[in-house]
Protein backbone atom coordinates (compact mmCIF):
# COMPACT_ATOMS: atom_id res chain seq x y z
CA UNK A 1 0.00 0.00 0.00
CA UNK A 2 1.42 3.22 -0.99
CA UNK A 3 2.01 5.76 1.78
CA UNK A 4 3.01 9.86 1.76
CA UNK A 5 4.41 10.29 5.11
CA UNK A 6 4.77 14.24 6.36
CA UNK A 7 7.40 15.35 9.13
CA UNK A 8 8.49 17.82 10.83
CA UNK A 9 5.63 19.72 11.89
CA UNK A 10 6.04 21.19 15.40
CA UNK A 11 5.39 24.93 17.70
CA UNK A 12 7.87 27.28 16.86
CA UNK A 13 8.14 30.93 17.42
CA UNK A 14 6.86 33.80 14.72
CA UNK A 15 10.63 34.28 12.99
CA UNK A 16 11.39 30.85 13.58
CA UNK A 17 11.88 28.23 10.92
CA UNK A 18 11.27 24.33 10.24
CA UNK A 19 11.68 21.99 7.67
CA UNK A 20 9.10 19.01 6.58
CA UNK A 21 9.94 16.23 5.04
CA UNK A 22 8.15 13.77 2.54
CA UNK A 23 8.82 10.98 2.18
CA UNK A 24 7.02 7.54 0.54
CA UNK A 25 6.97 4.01 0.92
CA UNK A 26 6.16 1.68 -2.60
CA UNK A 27 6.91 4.69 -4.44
CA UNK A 28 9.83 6.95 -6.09
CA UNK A 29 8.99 10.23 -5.63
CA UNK A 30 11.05 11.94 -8.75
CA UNK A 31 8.26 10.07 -10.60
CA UNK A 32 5.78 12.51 -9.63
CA UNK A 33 5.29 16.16 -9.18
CA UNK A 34 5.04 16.63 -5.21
CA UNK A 35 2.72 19.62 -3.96
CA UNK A 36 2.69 20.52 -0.18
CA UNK A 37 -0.64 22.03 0.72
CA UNK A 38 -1.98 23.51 3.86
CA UNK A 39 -5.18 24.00 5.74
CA UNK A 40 -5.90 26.17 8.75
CA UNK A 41 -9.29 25.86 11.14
CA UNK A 42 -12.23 27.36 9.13
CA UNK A 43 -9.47 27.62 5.78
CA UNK A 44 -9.71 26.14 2.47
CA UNK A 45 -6.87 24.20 1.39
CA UNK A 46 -4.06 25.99 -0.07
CA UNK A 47 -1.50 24.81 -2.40
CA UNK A 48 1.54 26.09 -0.90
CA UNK A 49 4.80 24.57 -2.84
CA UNK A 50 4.98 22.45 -5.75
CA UNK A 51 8.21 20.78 -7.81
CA UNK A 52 7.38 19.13 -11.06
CA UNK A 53 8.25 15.61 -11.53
CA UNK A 54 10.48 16.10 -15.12
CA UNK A 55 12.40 19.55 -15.25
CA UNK A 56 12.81 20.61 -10.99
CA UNK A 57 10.71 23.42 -11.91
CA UNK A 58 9.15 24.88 -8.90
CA UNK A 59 5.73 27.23 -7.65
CA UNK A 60 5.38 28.84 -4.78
CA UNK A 61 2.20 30.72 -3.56
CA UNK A 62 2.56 34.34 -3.23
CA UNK A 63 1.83 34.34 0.67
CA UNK A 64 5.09 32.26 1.49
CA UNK A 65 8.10 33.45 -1.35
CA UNK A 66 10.72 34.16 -0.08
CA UNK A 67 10.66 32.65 2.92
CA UNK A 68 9.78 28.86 1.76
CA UNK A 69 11.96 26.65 -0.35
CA UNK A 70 10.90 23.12 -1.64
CA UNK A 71 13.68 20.80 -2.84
CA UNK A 72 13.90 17.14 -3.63
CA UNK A 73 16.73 14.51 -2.53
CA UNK A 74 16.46 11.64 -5.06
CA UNK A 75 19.04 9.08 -2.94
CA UNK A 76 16.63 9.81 0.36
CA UNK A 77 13.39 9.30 -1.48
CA UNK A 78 12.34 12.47 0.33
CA UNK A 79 11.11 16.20 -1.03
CA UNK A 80 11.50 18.93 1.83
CA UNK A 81 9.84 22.30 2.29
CA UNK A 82 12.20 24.31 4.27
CA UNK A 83 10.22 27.09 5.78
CA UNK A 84 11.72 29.99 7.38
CA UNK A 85 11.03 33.61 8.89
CA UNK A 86 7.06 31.86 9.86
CA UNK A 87 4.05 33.56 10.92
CA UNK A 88 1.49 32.91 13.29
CA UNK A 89 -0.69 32.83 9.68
CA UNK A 90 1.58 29.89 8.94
CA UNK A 91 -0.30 27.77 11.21
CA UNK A 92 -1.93 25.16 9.84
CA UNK A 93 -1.86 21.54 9.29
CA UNK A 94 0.48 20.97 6.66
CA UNK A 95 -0.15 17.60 3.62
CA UNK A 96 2.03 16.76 0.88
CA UNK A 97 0.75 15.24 -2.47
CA UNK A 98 1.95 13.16 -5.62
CA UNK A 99 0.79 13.74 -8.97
CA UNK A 100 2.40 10.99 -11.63
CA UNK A 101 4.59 12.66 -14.18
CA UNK A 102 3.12 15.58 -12.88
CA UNK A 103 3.57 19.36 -13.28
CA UNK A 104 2.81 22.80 -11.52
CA UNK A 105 -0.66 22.09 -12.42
CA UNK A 106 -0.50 20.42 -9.24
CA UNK A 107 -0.51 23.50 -7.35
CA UNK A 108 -2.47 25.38 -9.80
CA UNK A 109 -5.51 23.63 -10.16
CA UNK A 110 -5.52 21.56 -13.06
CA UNK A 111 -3.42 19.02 -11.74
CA UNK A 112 -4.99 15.92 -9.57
CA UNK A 113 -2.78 14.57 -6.78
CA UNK A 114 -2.66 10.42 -6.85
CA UNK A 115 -1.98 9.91 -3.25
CA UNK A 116 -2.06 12.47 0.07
CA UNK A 117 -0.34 12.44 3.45
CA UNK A 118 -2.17 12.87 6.88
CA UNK A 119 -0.77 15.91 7.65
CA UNK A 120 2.01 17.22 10.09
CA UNK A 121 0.66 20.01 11.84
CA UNK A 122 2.68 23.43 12.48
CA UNK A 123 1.64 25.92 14.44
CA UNK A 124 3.88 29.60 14.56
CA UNK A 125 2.99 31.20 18.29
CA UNK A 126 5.21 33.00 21.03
C-alpha cells in the first residue's frame, strides 16, 4: 500500500523556521510532481509549494516566497519544504501530495494529486 508520510511539523516561534519532510513508501517520488498544501481551522486548502516531476521546476504561492523553499533529494526518497522567517498565519496543518509525471498544475488547479499524506501540523505562536 502506498504511503506519503509528512514530518516535521512542530510549535515554533513567529521568525522561527522548520523543515518538513516527505517521504514515501512503494513509491519513487522523482516520478511525480510533489505539492505541499496547507489547511488552517475554518481555511480552504491551499497549495503552498509544488516541484514538477520532469524539469525541478518549482511554484510557490505568493503568501510564502521568499521565505519557503521546496527541494527534492532523489538518494533519500524524500522532497523537503524548508520554511523559514514563519508567521502565526503559517499555522496550519500541513499535507504533501503526488501527482504521476506531474507538473505545476498540481498546485495550480488543473493538476490531480494520486496519493495524500495525513498531515504534520505546524503551528507559529510566542
Amino acid at each position: 500500500q502506498v504511503q506519503l508520510v509528512e514530518s516535521g511539523g512542530a510549535l515554533v516561534q513567529p521568525g522561527g523556521s522548520l523543515r518538513l519532510s516527505c517521504t514515501a513508501s512503494s513509491l519513487t517520488l522523482d516520478y511525480y510532481a510533489i505539492g505541499w498544501f496547507r489547511q488552517a481551522p475554518g481555511k480552504e486548502r491551499e497549495g503552498v509549494s509544488c516541484i514538477s516531476s520532469s524539469d525541478g521546476r518549482t511554484y510557490y504561492a505568493d503568501s510564502v516566497k521568499g521565505r519557503f523553499t521546496i527541494s527534492r533529494d532523489s538518494a533519500k526518497n524524500t522532497v523537503y519544504l524548508q520554511m523559514n522567517s514563519l508567521e502565526p498565519e503559517d499555522t496550519a496543518v500541513y499535507y504533501c501530495a503526488a501527482e504521476s509525471f506531474g507538473g505545476l498544475g498540481l498546485c495550480r488547479g488543473s493538476g490531480t494529486a494520486n496519493y495524500w499524506g495525513q498531515g504534520t501540523q505546524v503551528t507559529v505562536s510566542s
